[in-house]
Protein backbone atom coordinates (compact mmCIF):
# COMPACT_ATOMS: atom_id res chain seq x y z
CA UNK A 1 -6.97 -4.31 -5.65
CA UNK A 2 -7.37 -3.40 -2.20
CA UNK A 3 -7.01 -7.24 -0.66
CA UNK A 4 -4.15 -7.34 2.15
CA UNK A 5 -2.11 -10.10 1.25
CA UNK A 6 -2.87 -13.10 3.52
CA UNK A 7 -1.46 -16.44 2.46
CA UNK A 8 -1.59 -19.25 4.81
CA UNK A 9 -0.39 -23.23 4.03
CA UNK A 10 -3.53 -25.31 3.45
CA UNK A 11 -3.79 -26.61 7.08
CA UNK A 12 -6.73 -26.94 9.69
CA UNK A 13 -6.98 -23.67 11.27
CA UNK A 14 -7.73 -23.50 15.47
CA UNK A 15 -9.39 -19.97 16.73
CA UNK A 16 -9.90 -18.81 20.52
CA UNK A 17 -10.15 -15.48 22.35
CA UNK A 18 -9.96 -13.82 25.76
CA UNK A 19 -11.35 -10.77 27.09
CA UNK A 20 -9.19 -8.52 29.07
CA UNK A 21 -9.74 -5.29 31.43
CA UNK A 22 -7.11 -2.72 31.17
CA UNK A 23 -6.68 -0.30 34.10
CA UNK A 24 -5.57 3.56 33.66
CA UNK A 25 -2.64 4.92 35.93
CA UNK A 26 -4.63 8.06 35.34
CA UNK A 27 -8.32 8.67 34.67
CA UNK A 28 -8.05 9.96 30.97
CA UNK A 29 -10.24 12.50 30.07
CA UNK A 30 -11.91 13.48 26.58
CA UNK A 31 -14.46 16.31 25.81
CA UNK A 32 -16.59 13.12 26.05
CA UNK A 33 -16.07 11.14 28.42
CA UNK A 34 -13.24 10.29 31.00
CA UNK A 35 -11.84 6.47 30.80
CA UNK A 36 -10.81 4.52 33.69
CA UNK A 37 -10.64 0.92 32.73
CA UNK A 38 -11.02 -0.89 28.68
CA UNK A 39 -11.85 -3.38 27.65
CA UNK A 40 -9.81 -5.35 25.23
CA UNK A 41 -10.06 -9.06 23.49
CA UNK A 42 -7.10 -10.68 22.08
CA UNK A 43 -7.88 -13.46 19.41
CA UNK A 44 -5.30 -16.16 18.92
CA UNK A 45 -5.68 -18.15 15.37
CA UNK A 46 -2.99 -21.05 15.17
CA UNK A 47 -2.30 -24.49 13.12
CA UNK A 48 -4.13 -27.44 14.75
CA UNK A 49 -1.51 -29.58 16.86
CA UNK A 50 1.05 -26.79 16.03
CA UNK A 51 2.31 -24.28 18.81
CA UNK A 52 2.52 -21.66 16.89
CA UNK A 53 -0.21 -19.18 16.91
CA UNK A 54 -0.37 -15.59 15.46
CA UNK A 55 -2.14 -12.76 18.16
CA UNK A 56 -4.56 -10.15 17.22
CA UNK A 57 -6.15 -7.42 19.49
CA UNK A 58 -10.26 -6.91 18.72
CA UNK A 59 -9.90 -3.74 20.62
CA UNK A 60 -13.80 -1.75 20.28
CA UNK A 61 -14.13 1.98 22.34
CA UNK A 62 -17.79 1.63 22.88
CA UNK A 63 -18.74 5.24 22.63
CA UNK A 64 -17.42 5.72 19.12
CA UNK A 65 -17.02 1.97 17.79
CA UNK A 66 -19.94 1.24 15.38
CA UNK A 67 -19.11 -2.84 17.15
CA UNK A 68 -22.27 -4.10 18.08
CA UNK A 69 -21.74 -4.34 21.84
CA UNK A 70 -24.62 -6.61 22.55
CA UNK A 71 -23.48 -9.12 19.98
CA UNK A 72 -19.86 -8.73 20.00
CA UNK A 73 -19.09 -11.93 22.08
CA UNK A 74 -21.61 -14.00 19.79
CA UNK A 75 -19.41 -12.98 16.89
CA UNK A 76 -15.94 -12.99 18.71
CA UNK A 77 -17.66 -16.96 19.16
CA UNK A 78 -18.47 -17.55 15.59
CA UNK A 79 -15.23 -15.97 14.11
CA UNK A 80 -13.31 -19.09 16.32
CA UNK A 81 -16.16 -21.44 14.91
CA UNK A 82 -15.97 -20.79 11.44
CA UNK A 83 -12.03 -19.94 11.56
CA UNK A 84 -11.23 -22.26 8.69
CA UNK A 85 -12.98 -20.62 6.13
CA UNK A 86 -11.74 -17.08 6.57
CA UNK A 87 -11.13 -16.19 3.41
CA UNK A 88 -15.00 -16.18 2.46
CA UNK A 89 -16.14 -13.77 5.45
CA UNK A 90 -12.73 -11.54 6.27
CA UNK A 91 -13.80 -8.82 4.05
CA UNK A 92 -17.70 -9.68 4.27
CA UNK A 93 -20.25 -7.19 4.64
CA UNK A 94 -21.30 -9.38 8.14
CA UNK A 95 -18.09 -8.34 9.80
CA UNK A 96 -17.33 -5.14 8.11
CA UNK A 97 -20.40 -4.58 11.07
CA UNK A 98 -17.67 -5.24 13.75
CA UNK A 99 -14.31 -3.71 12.70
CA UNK A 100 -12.31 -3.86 15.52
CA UNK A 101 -13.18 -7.56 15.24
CA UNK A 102 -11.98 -7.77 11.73
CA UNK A 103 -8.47 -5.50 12.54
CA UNK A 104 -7.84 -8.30 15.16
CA UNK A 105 -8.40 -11.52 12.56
CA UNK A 106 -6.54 -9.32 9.88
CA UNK A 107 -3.57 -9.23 12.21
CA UNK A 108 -3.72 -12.20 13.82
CA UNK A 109 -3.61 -14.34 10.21
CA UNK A 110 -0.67 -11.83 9.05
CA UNK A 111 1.10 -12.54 12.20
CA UNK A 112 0.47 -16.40 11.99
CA UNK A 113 1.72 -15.96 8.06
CA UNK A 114 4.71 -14.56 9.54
CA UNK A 115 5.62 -17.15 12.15
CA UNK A 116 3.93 -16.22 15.21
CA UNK A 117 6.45 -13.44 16.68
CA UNK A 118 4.50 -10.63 16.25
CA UNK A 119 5.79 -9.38 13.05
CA UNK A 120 2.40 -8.26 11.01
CA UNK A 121 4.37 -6.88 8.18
CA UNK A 122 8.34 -7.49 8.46
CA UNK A 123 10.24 -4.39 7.54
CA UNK A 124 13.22 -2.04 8.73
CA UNK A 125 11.06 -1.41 11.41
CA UNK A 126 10.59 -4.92 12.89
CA UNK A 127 14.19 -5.34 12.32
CA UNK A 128 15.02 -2.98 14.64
CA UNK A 129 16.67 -0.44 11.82
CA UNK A 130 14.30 2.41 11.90
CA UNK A 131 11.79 4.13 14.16
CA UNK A 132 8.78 6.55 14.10
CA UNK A 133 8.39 9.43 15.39
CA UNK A 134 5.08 10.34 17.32
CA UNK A 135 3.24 13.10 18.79
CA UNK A 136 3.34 13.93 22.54
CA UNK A 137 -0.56 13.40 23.86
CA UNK A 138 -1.90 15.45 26.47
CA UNK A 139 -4.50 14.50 28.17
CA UNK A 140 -7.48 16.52 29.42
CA UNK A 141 -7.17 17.99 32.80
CA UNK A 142 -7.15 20.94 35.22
CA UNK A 143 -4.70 24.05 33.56
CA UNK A 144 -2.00 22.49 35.76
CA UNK A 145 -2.19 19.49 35.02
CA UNK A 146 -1.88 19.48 31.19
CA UNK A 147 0.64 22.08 31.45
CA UNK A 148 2.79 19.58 33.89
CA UNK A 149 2.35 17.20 31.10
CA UNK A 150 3.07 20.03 27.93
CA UNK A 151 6.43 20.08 30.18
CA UNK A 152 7.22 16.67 30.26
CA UNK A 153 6.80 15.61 26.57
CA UNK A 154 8.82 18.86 26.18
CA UNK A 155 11.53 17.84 28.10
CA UNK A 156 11.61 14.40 26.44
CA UNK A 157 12.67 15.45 22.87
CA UNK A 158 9.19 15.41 21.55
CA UNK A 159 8.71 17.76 18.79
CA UNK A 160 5.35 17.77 18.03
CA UNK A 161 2.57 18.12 20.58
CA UNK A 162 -1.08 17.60 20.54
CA UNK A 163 -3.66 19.04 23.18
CA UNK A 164 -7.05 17.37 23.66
CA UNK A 165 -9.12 20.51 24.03
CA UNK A 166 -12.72 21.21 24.79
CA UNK A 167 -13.27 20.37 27.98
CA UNK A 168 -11.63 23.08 30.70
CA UNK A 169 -12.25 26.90 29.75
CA UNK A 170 -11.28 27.97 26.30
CA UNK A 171 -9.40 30.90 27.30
CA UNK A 172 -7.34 28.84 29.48
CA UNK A 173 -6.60 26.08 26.87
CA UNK A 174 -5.65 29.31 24.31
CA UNK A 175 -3.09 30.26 27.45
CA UNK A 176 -1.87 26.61 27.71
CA UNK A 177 -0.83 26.82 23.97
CA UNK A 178 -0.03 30.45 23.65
CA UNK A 179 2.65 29.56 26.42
CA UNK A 180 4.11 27.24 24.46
CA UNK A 181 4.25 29.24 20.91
CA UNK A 182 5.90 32.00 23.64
CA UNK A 183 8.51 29.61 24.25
CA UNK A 184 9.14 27.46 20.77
CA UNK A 185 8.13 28.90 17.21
CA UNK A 186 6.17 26.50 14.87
CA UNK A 187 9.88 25.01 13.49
CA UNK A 188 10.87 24.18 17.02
CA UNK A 189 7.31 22.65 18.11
CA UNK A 190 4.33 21.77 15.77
CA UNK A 191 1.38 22.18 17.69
CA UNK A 192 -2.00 19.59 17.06
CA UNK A 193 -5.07 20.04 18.89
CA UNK A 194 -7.87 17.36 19.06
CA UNK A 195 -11.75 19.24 19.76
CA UNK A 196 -13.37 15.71 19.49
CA UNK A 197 -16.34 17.32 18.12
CA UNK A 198 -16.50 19.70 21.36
CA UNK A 199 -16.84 22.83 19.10
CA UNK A 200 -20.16 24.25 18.15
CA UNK A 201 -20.90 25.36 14.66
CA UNK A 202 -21.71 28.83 15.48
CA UNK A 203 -18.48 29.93 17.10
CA UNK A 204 -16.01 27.12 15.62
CA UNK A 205 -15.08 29.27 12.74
CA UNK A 206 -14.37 31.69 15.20
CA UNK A 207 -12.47 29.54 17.28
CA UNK A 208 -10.13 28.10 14.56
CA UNK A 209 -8.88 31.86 13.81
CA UNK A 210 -7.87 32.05 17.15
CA UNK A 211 -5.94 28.72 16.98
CA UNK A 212 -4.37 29.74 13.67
CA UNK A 213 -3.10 32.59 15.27
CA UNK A 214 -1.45 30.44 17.42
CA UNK A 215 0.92 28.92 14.39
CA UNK A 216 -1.43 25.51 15.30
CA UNK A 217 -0.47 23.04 12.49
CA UNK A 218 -4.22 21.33 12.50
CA UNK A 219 -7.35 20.23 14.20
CA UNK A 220 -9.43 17.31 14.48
CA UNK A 221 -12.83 16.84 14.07
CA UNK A 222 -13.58 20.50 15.42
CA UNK A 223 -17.66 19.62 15.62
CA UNK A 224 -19.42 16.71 15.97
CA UNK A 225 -19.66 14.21 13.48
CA UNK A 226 -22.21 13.86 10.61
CA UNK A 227 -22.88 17.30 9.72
CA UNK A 228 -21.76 17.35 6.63
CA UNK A 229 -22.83 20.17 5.09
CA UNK A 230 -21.03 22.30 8.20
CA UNK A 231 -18.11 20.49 7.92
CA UNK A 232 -17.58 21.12 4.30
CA UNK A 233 -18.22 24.62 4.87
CA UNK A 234 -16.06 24.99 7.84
CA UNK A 235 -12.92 23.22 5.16
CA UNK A 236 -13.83 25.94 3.23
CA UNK A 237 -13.36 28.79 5.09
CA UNK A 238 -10.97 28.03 7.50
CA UNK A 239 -7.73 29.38 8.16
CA UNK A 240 -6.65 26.24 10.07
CA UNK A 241 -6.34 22.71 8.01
CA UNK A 242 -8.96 20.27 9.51
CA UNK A 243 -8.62 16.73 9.80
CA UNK A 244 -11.46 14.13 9.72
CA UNK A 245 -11.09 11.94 12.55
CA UNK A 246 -14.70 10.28 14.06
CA UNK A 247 -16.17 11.40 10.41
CA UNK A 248 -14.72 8.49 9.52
CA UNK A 249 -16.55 5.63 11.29
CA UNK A 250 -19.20 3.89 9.93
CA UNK A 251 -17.96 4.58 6.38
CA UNK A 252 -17.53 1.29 4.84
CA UNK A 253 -17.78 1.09 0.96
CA UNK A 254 -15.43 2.29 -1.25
CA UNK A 255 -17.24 4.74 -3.21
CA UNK A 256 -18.76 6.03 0.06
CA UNK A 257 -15.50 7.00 1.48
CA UNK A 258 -14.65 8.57 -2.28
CA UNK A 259 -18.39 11.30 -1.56
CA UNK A 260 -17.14 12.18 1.58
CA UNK A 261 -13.86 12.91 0.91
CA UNK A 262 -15.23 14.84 -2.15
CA UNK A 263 -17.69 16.22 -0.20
CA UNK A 264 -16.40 17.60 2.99
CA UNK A 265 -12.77 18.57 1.39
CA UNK A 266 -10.75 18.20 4.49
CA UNK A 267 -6.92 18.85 4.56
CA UNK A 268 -6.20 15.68 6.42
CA UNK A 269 -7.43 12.55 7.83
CA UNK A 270 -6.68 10.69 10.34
CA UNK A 271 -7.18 6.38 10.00
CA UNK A 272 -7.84 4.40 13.19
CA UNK A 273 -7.57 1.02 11.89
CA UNK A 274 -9.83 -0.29 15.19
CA UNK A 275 -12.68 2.12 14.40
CA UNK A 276 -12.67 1.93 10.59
CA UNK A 277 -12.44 -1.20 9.77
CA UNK A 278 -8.62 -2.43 9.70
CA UNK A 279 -5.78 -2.70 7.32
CA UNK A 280 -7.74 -2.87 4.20
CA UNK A 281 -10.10 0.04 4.91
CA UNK A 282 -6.99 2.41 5.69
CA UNK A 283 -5.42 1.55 2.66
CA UNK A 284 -8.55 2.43 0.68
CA UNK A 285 -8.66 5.92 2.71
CA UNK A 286 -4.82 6.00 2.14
CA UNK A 287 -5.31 5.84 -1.81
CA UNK A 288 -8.49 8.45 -1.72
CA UNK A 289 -6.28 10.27 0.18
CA UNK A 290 -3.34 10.67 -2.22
CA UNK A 291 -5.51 10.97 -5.67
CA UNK A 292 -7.59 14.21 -3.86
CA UNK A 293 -3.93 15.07 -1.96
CA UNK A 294 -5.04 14.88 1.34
CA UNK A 295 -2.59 14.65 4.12
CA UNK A 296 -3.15 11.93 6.76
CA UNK A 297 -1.75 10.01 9.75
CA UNK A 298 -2.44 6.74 11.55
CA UNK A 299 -3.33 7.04 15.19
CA UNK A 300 -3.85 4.55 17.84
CA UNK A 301 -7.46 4.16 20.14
CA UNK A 302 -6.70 3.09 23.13
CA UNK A 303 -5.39 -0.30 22.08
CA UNK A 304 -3.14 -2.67 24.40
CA UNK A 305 0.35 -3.06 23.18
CA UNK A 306 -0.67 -5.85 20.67
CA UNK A 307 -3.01 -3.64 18.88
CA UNK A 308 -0.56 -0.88 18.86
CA UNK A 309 2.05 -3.14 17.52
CA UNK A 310 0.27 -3.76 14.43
CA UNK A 311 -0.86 -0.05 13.87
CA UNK A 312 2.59 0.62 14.25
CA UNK A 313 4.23 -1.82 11.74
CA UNK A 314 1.55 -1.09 9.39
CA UNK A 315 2.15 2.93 9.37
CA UNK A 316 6.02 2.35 8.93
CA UNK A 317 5.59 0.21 5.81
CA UNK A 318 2.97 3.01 4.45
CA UNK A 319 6.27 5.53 4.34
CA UNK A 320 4.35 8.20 5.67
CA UNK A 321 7.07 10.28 7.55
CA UNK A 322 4.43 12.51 9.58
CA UNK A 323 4.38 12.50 13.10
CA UNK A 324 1.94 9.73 13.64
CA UNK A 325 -0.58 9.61 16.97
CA UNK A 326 0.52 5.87 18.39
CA UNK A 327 0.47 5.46 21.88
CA UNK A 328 2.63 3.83 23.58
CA UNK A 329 0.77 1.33 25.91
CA UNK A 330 2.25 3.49 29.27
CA UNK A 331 -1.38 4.99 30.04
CA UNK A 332 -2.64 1.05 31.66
CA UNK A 333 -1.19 0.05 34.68
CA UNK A 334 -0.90 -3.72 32.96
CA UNK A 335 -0.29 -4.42 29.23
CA UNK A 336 0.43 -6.91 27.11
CA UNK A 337 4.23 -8.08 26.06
CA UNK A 338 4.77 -5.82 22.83
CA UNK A 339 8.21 -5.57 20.93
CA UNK A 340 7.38 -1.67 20.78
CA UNK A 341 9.48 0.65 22.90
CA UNK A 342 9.77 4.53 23.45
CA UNK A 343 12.98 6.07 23.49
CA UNK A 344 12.47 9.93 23.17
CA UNK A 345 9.78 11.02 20.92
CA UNK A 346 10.47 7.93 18.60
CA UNK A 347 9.07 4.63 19.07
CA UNK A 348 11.22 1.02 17.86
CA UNK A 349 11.67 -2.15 18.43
């Protein structure tokens, strides 16, 4: 039911990969952490003695990534080994343990299927007849700094804007987005905010009144994941609509993902296809999603431009007509050839 649909001529399969350091223009900061280089592995799956070969980014973010770090080479190694018999160990429980891994041999076969040129699932889209529109991402900072970049995505034509908060002083971060809601009501600007888990139970309720008074369209993940019980209370009672975002991770079966959802109540949620287990998982979360009607959106983590190319493709073929979180591969100083451009707050090929 859930099976992406892979079909390859009956051929002997070849398998390498390559690991590859991307460096930030800018440190970029989360309540978490800050980032200055990542780590990225591109696996290439082709027909023996044939040139063409379909690319797939294996792209893990080791603080949140459930990847096994210590093995992930090992199994980057036996994924090339064993590449001819796919079709038994794609969807396995084995490599549902490394899901960036299985995003990248998901979209590597789907791009081989599709003649090697980087189309993962041909559409208007990759025909260069329609775009999608994304969110603005500001990155943590001093007060000055994020409101330089508030300014610039502003400027650009970007419509909706999302603040990673939790990190600088909370009154300040209420004055960075209480000067925009001065300035543009919540037709002219949707405003996101992303706590990363930053917010504590005993004040977050707290907190998300003030943001709702800000005419804030949602949250995500306002405190830290796995407390379930809080979270489902915090859904509850908030006056903000909360989206699941690292709640996600780790959640591989079917009827697990159906519990939490049913559990926690959320109002949207938000599928990483790198961190939950590729295209298969998200369109499990996808249909959960629409039978409990909860909203969601697809965002990108720190992928190169080949990952983002597939998250891309794959959220235009979904329909979903939100603003979706995709990066667009400008925060490394070198990236990967993509087909994927930016032109205002829309991104085509």
């Amino acid at each position: 039911m859930f099976e992406t649909s892979i079909s390859l001529p009956n051929k002997i399969l070849k398998a390498t990969w390559k690991r590859y350091d991307l460096v930030f223009k800018r440190p970029a900061k989360t309540s978490r952490e800050t980032f200055k280089t990542k780590d990225t592995y591109l696996l290439k799956v082709g027909f023996a003695g044939e040139e063409v070969n379909g690319l797939g980014e294996c792209s893990p973010l080791w603080t949140l990534s459930i990847d096994p770090q210590d093995k992930y080479s090992e199994k980057l190694d036996w994924v090339c080994s064993n590449i001819n018999s796919w079709k038994e160990f794609l969807y396995s429980d084995e490599l549902k343990k490394f899901p960036s891994i299985l995003f990248g041999l998901e979209t590597a076969l789907l791009d081989l299927q599709n003649g090697g040129k980087q189309i993962i699932f041909p559409s208007r889209f990759t025909q260069g007849e329609a775009s999608i529109e994304i969110n603005g991402l500001i990155w943590m900072g001093d007060f000055e700094y994020m409101a330089q970049q508030i300014e610039e995505k502003i400027k650009k034509g970007f419509k909706c804007v999302k603040l990673k908060i939790g990190a600088i002083n909370w009154e300040q971060e209420r004055e960075l987005l209480q000067n925009i809601r001065n300035r543009f009501s919540m037709e002219e600007i949707e405003l996101r905010v992303d706590a990363n888990g930053a917010f504590i139970p005993e004040t977050a309720l707290q907190k998300l009144q003030n943001l709702a008074d800000l005419g804030v369209h949602s949250i995500e993940q306002p405190i830290m994941a796995g407390k379930f019980d809080v979270m489902a209370d915090l859904c509850a009672k908030t006056p903000l609509p909360i989206a699941l975002d690292e709640e996600l991770i780790g959640v591989k079966l079917f009827q697990e993902k159906r519990a939490l959802l049913e559990k926690i109540k959320p109002h949207y949620i938000i599928l990483k296809p790198s961190l939950i287990g590729g295209i298969k998982s998200c369109n499990e979360w996808i249909l959960l999603a629409n039978e409990l009607k909860i909203g969601w959106w697809a965002t990108s983590a720190l992928e190169g431009n080949v990952g983002l190319n597939a998250i891309a493709q794959f959220t235009y073929q979904t329909g979903n007509k939100m603003p979706q979180g995709l990066g667009t591969g400008q925060l490394f100083q070198d990236n990967f050839e993509s087909p994927i451009n930016l032109v205002g707050n829309k991104i085509l090929i």
